[in-house]
C-alpha atoms as a PDB file:
ATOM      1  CA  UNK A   1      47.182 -67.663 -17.468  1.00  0.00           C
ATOM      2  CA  UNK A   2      49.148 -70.533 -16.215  1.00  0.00           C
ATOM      3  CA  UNK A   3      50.259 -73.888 -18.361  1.00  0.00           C
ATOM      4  CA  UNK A   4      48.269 -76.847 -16.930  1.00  0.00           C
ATOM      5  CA  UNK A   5      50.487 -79.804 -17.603  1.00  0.00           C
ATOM      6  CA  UNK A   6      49.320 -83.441 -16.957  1.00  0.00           C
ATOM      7  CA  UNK A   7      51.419 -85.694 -14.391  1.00  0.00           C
ATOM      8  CA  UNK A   8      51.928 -88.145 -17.017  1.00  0.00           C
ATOM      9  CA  UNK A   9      53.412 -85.484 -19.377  1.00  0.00           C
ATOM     10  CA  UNK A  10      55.955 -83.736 -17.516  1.00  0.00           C
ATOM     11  CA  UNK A  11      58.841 -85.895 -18.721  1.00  0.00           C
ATOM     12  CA  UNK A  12      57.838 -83.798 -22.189  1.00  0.00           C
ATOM     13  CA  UNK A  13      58.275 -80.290 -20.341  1.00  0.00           C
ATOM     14  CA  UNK A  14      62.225 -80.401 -20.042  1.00  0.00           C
ATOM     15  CA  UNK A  15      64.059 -77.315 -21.935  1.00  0.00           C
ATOM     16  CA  UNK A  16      60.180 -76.138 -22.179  1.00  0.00           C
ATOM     17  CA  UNK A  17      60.533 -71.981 -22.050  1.00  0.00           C
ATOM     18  CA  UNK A  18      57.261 -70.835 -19.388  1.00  0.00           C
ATOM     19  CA  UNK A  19      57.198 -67.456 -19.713  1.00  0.00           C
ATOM     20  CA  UNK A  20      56.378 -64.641 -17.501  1.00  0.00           C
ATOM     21  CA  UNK A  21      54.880 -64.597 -14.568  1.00  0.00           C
ATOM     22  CA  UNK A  22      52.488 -61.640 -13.310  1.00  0.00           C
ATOM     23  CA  UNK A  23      54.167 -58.555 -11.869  1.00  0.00           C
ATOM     24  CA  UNK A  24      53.881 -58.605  -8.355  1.00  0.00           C
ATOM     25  CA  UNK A  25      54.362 -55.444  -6.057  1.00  0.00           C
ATOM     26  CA  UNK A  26      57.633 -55.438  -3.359  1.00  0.00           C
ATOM     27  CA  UNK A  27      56.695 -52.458  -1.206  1.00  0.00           C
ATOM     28  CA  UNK A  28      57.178 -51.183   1.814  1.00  0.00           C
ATOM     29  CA  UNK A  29      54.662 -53.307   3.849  1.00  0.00           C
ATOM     30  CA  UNK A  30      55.603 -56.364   2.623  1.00  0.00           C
ATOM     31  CA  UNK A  31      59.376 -55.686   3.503  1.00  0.00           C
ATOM     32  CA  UNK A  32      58.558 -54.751   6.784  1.00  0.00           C
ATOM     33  CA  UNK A  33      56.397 -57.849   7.350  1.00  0.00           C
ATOM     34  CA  UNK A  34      59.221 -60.433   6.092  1.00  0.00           C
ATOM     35  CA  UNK A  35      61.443 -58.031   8.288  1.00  0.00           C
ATOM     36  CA  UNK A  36      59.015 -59.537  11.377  1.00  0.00           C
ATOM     37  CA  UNK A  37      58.576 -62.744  10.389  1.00  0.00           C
ATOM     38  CA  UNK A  38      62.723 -63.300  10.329  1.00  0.00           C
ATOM     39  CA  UNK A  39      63.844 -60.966  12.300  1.00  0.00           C
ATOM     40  CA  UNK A  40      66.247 -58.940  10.257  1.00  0.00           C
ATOM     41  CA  UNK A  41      65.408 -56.047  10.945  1.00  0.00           C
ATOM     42  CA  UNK A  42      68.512 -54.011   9.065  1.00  0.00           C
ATOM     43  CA  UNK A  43      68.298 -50.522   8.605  1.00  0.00           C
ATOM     44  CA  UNK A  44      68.908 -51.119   4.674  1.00  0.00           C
ATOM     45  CA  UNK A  45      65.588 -52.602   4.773  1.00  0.00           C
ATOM     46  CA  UNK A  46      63.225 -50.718   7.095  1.00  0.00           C
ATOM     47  CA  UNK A  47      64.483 -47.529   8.442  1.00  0.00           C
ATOM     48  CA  UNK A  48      62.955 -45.571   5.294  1.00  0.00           C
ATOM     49  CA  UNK A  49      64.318 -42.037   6.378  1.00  0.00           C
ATOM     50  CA  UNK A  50      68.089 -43.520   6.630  1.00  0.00           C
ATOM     51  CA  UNK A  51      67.802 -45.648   4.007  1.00  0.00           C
ATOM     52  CA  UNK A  52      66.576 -42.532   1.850  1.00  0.00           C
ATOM     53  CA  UNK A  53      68.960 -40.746   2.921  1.00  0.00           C
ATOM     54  CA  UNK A  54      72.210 -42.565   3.049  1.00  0.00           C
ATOM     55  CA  UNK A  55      71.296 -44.776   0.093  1.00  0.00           C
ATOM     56  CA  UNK A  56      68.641 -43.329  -1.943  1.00  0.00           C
ATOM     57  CA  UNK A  57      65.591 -45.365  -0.653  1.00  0.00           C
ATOM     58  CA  UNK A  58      65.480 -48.823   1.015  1.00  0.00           C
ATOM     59  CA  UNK A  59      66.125 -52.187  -0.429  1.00  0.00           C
ATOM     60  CA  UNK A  60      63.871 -55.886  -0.023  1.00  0.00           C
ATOM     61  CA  UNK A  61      65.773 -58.595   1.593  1.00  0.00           C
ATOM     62  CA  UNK A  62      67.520 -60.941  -0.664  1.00  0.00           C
ATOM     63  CA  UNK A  63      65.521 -63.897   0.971  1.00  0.00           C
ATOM     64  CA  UNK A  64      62.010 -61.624   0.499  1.00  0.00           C
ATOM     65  CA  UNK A  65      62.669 -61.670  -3.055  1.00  0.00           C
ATOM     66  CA  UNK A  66      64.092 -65.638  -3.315  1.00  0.00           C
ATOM     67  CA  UNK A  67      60.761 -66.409  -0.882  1.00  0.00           C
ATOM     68  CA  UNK A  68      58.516 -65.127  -3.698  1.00  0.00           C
ATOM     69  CA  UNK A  69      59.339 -67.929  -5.787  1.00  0.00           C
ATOM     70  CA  UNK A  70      56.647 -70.515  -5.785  1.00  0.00           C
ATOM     71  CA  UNK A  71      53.680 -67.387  -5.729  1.00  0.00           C
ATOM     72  CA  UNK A  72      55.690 -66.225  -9.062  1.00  0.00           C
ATOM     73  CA  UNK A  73      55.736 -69.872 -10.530  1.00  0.00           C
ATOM     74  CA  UNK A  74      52.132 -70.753  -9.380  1.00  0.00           C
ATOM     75  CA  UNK A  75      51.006 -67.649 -12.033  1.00  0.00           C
ATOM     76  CA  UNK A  76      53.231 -69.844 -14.557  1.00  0.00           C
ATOM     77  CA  UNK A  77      52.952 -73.705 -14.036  1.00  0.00           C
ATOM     78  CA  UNK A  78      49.983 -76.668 -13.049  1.00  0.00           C
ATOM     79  CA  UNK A  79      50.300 -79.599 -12.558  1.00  0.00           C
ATOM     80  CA  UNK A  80      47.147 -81.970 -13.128  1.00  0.00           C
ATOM     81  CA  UNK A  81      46.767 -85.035 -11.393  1.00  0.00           C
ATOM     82  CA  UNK A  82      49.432 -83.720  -8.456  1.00  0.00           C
ATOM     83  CA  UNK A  83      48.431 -85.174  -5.059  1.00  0.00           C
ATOM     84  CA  UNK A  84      51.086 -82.478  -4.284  1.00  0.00           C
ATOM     85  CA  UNK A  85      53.994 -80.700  -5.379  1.00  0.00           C
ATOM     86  CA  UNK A  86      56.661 -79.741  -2.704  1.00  0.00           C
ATOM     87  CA  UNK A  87      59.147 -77.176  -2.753  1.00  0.00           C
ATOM     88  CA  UNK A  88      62.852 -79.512  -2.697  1.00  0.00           C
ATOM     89  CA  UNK A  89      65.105 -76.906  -2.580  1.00  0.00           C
ATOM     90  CA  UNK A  90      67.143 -74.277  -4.568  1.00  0.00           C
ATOM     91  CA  UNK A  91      70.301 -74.376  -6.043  1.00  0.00           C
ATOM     92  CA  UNK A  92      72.302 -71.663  -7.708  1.00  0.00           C
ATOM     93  CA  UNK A  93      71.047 -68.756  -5.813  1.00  0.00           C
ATOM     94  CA  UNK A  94      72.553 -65.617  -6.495  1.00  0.00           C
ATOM     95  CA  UNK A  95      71.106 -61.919  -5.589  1.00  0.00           C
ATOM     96  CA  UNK A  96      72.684 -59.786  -8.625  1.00  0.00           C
ATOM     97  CA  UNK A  97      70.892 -57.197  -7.938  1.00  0.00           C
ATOM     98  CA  UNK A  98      69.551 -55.200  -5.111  1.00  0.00           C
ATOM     99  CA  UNK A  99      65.565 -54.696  -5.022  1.00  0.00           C
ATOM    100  CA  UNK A 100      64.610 -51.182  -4.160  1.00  0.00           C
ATOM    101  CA  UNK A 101      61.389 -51.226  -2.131  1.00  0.00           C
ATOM    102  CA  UNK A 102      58.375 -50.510  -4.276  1.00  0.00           C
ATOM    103  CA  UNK A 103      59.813 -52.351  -7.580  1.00  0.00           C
ATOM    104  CA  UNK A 104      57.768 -54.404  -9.551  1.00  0.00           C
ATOM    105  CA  UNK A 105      59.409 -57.892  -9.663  1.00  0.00           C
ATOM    106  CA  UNK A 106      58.192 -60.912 -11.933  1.00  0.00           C
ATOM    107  CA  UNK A 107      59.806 -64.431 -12.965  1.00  0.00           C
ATOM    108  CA  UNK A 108      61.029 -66.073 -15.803  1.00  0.00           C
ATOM    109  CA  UNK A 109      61.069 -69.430 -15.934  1.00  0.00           C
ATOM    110  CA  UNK A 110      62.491 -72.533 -17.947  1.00  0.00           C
ATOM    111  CA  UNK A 111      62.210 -76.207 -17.156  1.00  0.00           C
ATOM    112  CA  UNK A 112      65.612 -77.232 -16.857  1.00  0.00           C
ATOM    113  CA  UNK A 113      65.243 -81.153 -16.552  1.00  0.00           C
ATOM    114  CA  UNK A 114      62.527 -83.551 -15.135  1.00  0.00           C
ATOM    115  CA  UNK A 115      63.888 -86.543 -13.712  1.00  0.00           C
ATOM    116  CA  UNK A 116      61.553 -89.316 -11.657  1.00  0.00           C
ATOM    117  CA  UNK A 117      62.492 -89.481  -7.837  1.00  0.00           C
ATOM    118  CA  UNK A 118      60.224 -91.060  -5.086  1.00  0.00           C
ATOM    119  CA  UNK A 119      57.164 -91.945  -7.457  1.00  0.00           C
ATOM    120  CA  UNK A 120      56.884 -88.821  -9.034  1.00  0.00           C
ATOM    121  CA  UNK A 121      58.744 -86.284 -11.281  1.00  0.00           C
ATOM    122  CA  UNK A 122      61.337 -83.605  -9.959  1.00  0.00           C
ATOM    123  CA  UNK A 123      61.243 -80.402 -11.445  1.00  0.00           C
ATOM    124  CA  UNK A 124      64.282 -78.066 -11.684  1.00  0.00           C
ATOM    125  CA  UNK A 125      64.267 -74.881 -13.404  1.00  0.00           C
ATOM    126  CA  UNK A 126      65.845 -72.220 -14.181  1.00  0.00           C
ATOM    127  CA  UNK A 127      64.203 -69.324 -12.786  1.00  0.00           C
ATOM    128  CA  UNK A 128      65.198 -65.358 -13.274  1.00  0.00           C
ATOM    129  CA  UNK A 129      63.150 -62.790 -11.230  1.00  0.00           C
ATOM    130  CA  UNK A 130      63.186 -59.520 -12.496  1.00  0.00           C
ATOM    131  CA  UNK A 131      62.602 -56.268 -11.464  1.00  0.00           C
ATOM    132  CA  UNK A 132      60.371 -53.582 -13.419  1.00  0.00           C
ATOM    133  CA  UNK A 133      62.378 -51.105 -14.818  1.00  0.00           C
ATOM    134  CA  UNK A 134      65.850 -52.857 -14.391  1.00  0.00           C
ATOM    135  CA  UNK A 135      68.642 -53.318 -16.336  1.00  0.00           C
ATOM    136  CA  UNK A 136      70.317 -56.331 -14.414  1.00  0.00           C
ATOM    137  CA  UNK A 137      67.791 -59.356 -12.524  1.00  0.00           C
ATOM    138  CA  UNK A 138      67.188 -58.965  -8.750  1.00  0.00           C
ATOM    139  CA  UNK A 139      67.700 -62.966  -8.457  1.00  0.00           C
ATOM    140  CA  UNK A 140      69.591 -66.390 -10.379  1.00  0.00           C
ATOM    141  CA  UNK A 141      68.643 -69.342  -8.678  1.00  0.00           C
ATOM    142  CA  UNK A 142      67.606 -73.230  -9.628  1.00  0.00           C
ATOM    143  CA  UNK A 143      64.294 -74.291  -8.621  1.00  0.00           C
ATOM    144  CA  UNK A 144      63.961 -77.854  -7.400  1.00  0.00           C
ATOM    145  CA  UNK A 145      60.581 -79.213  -7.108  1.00  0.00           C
ATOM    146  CA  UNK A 146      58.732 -82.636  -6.715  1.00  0.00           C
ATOM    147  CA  UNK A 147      55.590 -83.534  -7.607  1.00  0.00           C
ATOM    148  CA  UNK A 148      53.952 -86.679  -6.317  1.00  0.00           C
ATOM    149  CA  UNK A 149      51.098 -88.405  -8.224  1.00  0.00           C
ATOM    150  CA  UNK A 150      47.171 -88.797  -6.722  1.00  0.00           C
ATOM    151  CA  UNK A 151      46.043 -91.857  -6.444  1.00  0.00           C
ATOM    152  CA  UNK A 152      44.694 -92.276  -9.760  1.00  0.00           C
ATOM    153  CA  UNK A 153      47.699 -90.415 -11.467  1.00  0.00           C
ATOM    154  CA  UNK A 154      50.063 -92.497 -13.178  1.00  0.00           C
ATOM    155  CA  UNK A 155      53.363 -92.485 -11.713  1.00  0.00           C
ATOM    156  CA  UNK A 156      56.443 -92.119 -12.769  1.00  0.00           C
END
């Protein structure tokens, strides 16, 4: 179950530790469709039978795994009294690990600082995404996130 924050309290949510996220499945399918939608169509990634045998199975795109970010973080964090929060950017990113397709992956998360920007708060965090069974994470990166007040939210 995700934290529901309200607008007016984020300022209270820096160094806060969120958790876990859900696990959430990487398999085949879903590597093939990110393979589509961007065109990288590697052999690493989607030729199973080479992959198999020249590397013991295939691996999810860095990006696939970085793109699951905000599903992974919507199982951890709300925001009440958001008109909207938008994605800013990432900073930090590092792939440590590869993903082998199939794996399990989930995120860890920690609010790294709240600052106010544009009427509203931005959120950066530290976010780990693991995979299931794994000694080392899949991915390292710095969320950076804004989230803008409704109407009747108080701003920042």
């Amino acid at each position: 179950m995700s934290l529901i924050v309200a607008f007016s309290d984020l300022p209270d949510m820096a160094g806060r530790d969120l958790g876990v996220s859900d696990w959430l499945s990487l398999d085949q399918p879903r590597i093939n469709r990110f393979a589509d939608a961007t065109d990288d169509h590697q052999w690493i990634h989607v030729d199973v039978e080479r992959a198999t045998r020249e590397q013991g199975g295939p691996i999810a795109h860095g990006f696939l795994t970085l793109s699951l970010l905000p599903r992974l973080q919507d199982d951890l964090f709300h925001i009440q009294g958001a008109e909207k929060v938008l994605n800013v950017g990432v900073n930090k990113v590092r792939f440590v690990s590869p993903a082998p397709a199939g794996v399990r992956v989930r995120l860890r998360q920690t609010v790294a600082a709240i600052e106010a920007r544009a009427g509203g708060w931005q959120i950066t965090s530290d976010c780990v995404i693991e995979g299931e069974g794994l000694e080392k994470p899949l991915c390292v990166a710095q969320s950076v996130m804004l989230a803008l007040p409704a109407s009747d939210a108080d701003a920042a």
